[in-house]
C-alpha atoms as a PDB file:
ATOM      1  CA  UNK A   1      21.757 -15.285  -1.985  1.00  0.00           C
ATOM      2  CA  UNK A   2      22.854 -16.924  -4.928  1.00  0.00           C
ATOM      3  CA  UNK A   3      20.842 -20.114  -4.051  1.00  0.00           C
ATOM      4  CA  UNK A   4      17.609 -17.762  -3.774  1.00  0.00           C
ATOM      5  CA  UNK A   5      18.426 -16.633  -7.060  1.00  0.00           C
ATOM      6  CA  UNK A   6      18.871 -20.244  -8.560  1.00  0.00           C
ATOM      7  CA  UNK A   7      15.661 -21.089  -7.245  1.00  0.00           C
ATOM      8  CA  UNK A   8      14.230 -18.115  -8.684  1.00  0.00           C
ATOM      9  CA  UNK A   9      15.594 -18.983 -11.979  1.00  0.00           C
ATOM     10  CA  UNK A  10      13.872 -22.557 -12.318  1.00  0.00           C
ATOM     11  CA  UNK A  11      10.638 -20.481 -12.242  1.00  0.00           C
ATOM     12  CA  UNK A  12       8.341 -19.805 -15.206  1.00  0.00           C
ATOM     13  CA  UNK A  13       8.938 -15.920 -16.540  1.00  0.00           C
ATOM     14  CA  UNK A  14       5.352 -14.892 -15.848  1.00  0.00           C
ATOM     15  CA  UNK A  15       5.811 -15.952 -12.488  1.00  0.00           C
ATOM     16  CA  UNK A  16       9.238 -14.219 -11.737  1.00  0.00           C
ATOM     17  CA  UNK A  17       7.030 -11.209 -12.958  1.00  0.00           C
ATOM     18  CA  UNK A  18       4.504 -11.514 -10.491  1.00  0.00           C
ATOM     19  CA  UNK A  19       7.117 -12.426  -7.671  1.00  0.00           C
ATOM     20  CA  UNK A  20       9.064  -9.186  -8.717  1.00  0.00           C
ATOM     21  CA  UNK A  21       6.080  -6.544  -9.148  1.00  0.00           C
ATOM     22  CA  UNK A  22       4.816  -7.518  -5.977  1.00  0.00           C
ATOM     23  CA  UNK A  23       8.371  -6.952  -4.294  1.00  0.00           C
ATOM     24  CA  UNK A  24       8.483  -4.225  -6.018  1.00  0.00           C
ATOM     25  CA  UNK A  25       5.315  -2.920  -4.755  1.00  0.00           C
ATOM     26  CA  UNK A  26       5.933  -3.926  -1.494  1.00  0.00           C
ATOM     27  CA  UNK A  27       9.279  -1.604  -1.674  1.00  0.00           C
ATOM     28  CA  UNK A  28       6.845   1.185  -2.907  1.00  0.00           C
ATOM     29  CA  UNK A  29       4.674   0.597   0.171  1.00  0.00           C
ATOM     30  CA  UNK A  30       7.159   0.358   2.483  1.00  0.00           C
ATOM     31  CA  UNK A  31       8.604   4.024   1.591  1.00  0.00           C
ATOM     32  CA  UNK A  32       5.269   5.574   1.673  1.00  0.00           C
ATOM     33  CA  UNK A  33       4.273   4.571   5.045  1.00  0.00           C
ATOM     34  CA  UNK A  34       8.085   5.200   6.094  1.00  0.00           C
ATOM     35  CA  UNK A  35       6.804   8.806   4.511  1.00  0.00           C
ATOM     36  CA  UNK A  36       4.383   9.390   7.247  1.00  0.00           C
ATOM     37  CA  UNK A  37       6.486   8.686  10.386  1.00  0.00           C
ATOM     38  CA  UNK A  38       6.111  12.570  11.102  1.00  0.00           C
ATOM     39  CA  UNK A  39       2.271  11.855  11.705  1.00  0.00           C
ATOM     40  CA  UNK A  40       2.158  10.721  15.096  1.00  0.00           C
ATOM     41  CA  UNK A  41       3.620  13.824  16.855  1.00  0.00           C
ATOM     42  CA  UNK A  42       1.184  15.580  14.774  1.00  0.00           C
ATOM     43  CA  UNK A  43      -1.699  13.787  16.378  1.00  0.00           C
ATOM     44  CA  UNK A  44      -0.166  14.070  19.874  1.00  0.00           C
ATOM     45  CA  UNK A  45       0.248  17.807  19.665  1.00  0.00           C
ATOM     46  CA  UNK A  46      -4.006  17.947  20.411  1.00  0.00           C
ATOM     47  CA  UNK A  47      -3.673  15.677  22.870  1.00  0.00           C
ATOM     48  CA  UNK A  48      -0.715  17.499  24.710  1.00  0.00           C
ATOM     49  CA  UNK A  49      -2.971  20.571  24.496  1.00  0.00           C
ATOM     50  CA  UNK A  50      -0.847  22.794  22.145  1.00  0.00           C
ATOM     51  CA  UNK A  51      -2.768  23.981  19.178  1.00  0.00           C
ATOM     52  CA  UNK A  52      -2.438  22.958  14.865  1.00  0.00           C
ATOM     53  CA  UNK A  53      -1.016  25.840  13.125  1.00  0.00           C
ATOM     54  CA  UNK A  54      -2.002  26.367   9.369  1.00  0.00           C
ATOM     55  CA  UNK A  55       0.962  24.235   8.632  1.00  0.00           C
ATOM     56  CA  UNK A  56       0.211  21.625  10.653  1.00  0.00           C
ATOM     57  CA  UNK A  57      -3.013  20.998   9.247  1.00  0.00           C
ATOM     58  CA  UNK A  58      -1.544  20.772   5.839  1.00  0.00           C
ATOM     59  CA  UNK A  59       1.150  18.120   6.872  1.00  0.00           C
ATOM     60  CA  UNK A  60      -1.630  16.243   8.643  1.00  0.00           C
ATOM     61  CA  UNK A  61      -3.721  16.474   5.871  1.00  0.00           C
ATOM     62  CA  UNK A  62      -1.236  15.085   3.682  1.00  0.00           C
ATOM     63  CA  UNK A  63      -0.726  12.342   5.389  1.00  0.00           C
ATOM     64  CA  UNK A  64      -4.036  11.216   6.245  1.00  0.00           C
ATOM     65  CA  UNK A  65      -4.746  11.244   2.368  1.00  0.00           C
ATOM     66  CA  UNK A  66      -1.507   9.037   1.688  1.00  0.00           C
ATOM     67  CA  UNK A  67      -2.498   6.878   4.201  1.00  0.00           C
ATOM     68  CA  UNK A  68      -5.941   6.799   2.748  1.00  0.00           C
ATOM     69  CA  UNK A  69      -4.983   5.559  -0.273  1.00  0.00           C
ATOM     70  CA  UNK A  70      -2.811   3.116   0.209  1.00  0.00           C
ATOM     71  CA  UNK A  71      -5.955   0.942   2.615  1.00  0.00           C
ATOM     72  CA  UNK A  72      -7.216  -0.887   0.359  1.00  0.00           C
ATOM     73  CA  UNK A  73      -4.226  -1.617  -1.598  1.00  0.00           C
ATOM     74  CA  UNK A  74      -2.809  -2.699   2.048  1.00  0.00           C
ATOM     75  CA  UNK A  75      -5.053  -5.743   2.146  1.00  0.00           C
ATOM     76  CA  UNK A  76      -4.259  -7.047  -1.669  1.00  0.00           C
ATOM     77  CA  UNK A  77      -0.579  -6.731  -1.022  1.00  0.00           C
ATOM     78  CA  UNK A  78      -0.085  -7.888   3.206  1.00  0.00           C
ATOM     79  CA  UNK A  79      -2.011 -10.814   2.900  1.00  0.00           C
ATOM     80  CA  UNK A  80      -0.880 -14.021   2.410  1.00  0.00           C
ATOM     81  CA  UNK A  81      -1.405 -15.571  -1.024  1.00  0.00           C
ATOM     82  CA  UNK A  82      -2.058 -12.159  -2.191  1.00  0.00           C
ATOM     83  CA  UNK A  83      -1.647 -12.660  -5.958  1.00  0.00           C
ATOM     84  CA  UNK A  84      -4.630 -15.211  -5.998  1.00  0.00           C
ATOM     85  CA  UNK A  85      -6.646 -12.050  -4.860  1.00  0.00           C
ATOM     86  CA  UNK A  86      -6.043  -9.794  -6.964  1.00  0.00           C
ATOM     87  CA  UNK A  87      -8.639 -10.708  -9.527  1.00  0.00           C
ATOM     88  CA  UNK A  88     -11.084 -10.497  -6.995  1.00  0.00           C
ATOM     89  CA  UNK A  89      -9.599  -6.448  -6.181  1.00  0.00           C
ATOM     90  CA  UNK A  90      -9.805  -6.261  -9.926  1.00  0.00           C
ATOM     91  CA  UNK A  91     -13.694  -6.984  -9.708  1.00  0.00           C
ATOM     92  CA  UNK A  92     -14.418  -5.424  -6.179  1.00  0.00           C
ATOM     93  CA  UNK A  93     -12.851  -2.119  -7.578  1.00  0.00           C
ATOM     94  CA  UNK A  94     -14.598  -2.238 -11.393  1.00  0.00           C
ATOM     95  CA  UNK A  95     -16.957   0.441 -10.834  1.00  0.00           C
ATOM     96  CA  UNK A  96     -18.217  -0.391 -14.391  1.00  0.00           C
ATOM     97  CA  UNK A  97     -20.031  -3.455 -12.618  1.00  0.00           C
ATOM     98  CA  UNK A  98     -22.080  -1.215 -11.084  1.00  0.00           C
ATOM     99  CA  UNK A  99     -23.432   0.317 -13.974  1.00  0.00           C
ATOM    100  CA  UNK A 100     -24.089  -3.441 -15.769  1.00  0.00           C
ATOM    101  CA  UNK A 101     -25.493  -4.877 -13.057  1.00  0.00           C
ATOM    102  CA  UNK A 102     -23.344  -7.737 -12.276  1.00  0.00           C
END
């Protein structure tokens, strides 16, 4: 650990920033889709032929809009050399282009 951290150290500041806001990120991530682990019995419940209850519907719905928004920041974070994407996220989600023209 301490070697990882020496190493870290010889790195530029603006990079240790990016290396650190993408684990943290990545942390962030991690606990929401470890926040809809309850979704899958859900699902199965249909397919078991037992009914949703007015509850159920709720907690699905809540997790199908967590999941939801977390897709597309899935793909700028999971992939590999991620950072070097994210100015092209950056453009792909201005919808201020749209109005321009670009």
């Amino acid at each position: 650990m301490a070697e990882g951290a020496s190493k870290e150290a010889a790195l530029p500041a603006w990079w240790r920033q990016i290396v650190s806001s993408q684990r943290r990120e990545a942390h962030r991530l991690l606990a929401e889709l470890l926040a809809t682990r309850g979704i899958m019995p859900l699902l199965m419940k249909a397919r078991n032929g037992q009914s949703w209850d007015a509850a159920d519907k709720a907690q699905l719905l809540a997790h199908l809009r967590r999941v939801a928004h977390l897709s597309p920041y899935l793909i700028a974070l999971l992939l590999p050399g991620s950072v070097l994407l994210l100015p092209i996220y950056a453009w792909w989600l201005d919808r201020r282009r749209l109005k321009r023209g670009d």
